[in-house]
Protein backbone atom coordinates (compact mmCIF):
# COMPACT_ATOMS: atom_id res chain seq x y z
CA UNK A 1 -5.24 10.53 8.03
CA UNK A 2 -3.65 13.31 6.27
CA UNK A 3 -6.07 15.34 4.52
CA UNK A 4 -4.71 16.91 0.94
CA UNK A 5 -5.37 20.69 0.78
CA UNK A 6 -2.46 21.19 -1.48
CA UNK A 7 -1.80 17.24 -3.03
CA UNK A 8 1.89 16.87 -4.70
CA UNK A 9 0.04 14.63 -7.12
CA UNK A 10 -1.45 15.83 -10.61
CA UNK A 11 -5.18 15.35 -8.75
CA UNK A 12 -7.67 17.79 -8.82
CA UNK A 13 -9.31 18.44 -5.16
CA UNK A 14 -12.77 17.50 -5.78
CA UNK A 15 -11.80 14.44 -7.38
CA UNK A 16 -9.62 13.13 -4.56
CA UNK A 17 -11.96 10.69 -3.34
CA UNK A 18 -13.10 9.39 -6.55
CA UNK A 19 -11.38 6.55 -8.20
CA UNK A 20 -12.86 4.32 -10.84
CA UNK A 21 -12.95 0.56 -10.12
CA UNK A 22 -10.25 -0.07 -13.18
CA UNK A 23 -8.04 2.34 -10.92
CA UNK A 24 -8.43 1.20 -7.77
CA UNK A 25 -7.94 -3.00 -9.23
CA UNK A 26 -4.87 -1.28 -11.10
CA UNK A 27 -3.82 -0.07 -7.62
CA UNK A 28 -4.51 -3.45 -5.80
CA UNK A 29 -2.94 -5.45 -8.72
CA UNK A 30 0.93 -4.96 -7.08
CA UNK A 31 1.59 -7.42 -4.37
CA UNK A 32 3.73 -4.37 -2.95
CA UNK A 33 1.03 -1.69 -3.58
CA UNK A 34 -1.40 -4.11 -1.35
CA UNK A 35 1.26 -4.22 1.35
CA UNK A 36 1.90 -0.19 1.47
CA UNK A 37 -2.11 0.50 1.58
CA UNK A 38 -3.06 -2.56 4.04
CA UNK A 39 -0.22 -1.24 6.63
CA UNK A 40 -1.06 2.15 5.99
CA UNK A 41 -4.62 1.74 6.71
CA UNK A 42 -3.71 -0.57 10.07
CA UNK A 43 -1.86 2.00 11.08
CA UNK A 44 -3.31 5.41 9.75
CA UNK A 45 -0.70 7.49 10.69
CA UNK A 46 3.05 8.84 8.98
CA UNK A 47 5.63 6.18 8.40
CA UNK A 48 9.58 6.24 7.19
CA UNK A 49 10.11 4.93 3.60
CA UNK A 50 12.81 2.90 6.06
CA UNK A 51 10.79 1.58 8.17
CA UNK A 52 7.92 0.61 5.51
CA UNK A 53 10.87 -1.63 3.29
CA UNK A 54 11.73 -3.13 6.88
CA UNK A 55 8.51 -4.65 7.50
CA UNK A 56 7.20 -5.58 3.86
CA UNK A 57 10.73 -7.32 3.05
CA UNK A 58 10.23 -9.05 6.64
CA UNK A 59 7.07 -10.10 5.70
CA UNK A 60 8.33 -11.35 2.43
CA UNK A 61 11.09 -13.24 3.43
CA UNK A 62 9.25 -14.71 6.21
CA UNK A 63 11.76 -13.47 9.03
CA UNK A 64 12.08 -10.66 11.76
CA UNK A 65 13.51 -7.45 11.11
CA UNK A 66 16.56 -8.00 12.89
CA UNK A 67 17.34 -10.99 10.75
CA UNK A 68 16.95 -9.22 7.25
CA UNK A 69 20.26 -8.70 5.00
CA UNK A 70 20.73 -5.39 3.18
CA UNK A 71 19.98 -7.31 -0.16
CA UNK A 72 16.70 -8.06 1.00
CA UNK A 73 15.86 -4.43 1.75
CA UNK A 74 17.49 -3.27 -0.88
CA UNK A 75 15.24 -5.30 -3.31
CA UNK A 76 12.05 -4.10 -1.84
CA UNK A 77 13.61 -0.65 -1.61
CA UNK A 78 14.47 0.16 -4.86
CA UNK A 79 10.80 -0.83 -6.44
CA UNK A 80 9.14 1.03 -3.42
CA UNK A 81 11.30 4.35 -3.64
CA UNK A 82 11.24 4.31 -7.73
CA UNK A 83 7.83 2.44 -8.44
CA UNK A 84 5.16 1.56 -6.04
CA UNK A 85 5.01 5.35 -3.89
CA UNK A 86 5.60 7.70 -6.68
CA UNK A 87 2.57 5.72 -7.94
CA UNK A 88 -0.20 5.96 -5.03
CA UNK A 89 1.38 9.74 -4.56
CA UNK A 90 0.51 10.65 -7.69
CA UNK A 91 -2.80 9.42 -7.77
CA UNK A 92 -3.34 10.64 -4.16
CA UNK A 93 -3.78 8.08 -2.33
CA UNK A 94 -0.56 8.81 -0.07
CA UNK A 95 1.81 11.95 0.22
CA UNK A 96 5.40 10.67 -0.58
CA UNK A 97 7.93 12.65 0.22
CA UNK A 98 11.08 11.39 -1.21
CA UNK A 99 13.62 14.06 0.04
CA UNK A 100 12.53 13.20 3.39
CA UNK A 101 11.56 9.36 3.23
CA UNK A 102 8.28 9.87 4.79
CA UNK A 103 4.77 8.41 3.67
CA UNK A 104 1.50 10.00 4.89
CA UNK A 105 -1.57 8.10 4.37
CA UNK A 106 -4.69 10.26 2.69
CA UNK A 107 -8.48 10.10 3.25
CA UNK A 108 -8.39 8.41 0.04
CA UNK A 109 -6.56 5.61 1.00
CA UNK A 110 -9.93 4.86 2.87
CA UNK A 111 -11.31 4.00 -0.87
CA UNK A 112 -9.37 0.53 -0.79
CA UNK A 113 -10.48 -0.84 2.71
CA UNK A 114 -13.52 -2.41 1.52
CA UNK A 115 -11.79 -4.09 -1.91
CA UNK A 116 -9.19 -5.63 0.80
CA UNK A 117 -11.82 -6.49 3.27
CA UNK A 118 -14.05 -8.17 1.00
CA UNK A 119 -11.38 -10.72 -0.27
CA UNK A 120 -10.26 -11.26 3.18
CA UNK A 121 -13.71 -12.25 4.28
CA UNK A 122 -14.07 -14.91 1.69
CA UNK A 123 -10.69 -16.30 2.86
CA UNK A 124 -11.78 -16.16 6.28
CA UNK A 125 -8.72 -14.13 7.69
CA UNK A 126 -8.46 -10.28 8.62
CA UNK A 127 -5.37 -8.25 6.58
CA UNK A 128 -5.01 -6.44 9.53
CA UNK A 129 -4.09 -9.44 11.52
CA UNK A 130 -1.98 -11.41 8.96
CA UNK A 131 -0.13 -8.96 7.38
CA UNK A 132 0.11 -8.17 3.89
CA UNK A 133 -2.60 -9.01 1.41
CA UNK A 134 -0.57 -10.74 -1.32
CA UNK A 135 -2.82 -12.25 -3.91
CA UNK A 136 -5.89 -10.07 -3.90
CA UNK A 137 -5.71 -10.63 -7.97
CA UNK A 138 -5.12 -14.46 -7.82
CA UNK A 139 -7.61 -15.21 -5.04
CA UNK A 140 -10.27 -13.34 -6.98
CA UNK A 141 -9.77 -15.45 -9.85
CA UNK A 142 -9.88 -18.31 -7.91
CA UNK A 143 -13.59 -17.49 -6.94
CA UNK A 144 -14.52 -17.17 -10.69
CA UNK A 145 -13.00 -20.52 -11.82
């Protein structure tokens, strides 16, 4: 993981590790967000923006990569690109860089592994073997009700 001597987001240093728990849920509470920070944390290593859509809209639509259409990337592209990156950039948990379309994972991305692990283990499945975490919010619920 990348660490963040000089962060592009508005994140002081010695407060790069610490996130409150209404942060991180805030984090977690985007379907998309989930997808970006359980890949990223598979994988722990530099990814295209390109290459990120590719998988997460192949995941959505429940097809290969080869089979997706340009309006399927394109709707997962646009969010990711204006929305969902800018988002975890800013609050550190990945460096975003949108001139060159390339997302580095942080050592605070490490911060959400045991939040996704947790409600994986009461499903009984592993994120890293299923893909993206979609319902972290909903499934949580449905251990309250």
């Amino acid at each position: 993981m990348v660490k963040r001597d000089c962060p592009s987001s508005d994140v002081e240093p010695d407060e790069m590790l610490k996130l409150s728990k209404d942060e991180i849920f805030h984090l977690l509470q985007a379907s998309r967000r989930r997808d970006i920070i359980a890949h990223l944390l598979d994988n722990e290593r530099p990814i295209k923006m390109g290459d990120l859509v590719e998988i997460i809209s192949a995941e959505e639509h429940e097809t290969t990569v080869a089979e997706l259409t340009s309006t399927q990337r394109q709707r997962v592209y646009i969010p990711l690109y204006q929305e969902h990156l800018p988002k975890l950039d800013k609050k550190g948990i990945v460096e975003y860089n949108q001139q060159r379309g390339i997302v580095r994972p942080t050592d605070r991305l490490e911060v959400f592994r045991p939040h996704l692990e947790a409600v994986d283990r009461i499903d009984g499945v592993d994120y890293a073997d299923t893909g993206p975490v979609r319902s972290l919010i909903a499934r949580a619920v449905s251990l309250i009700i």
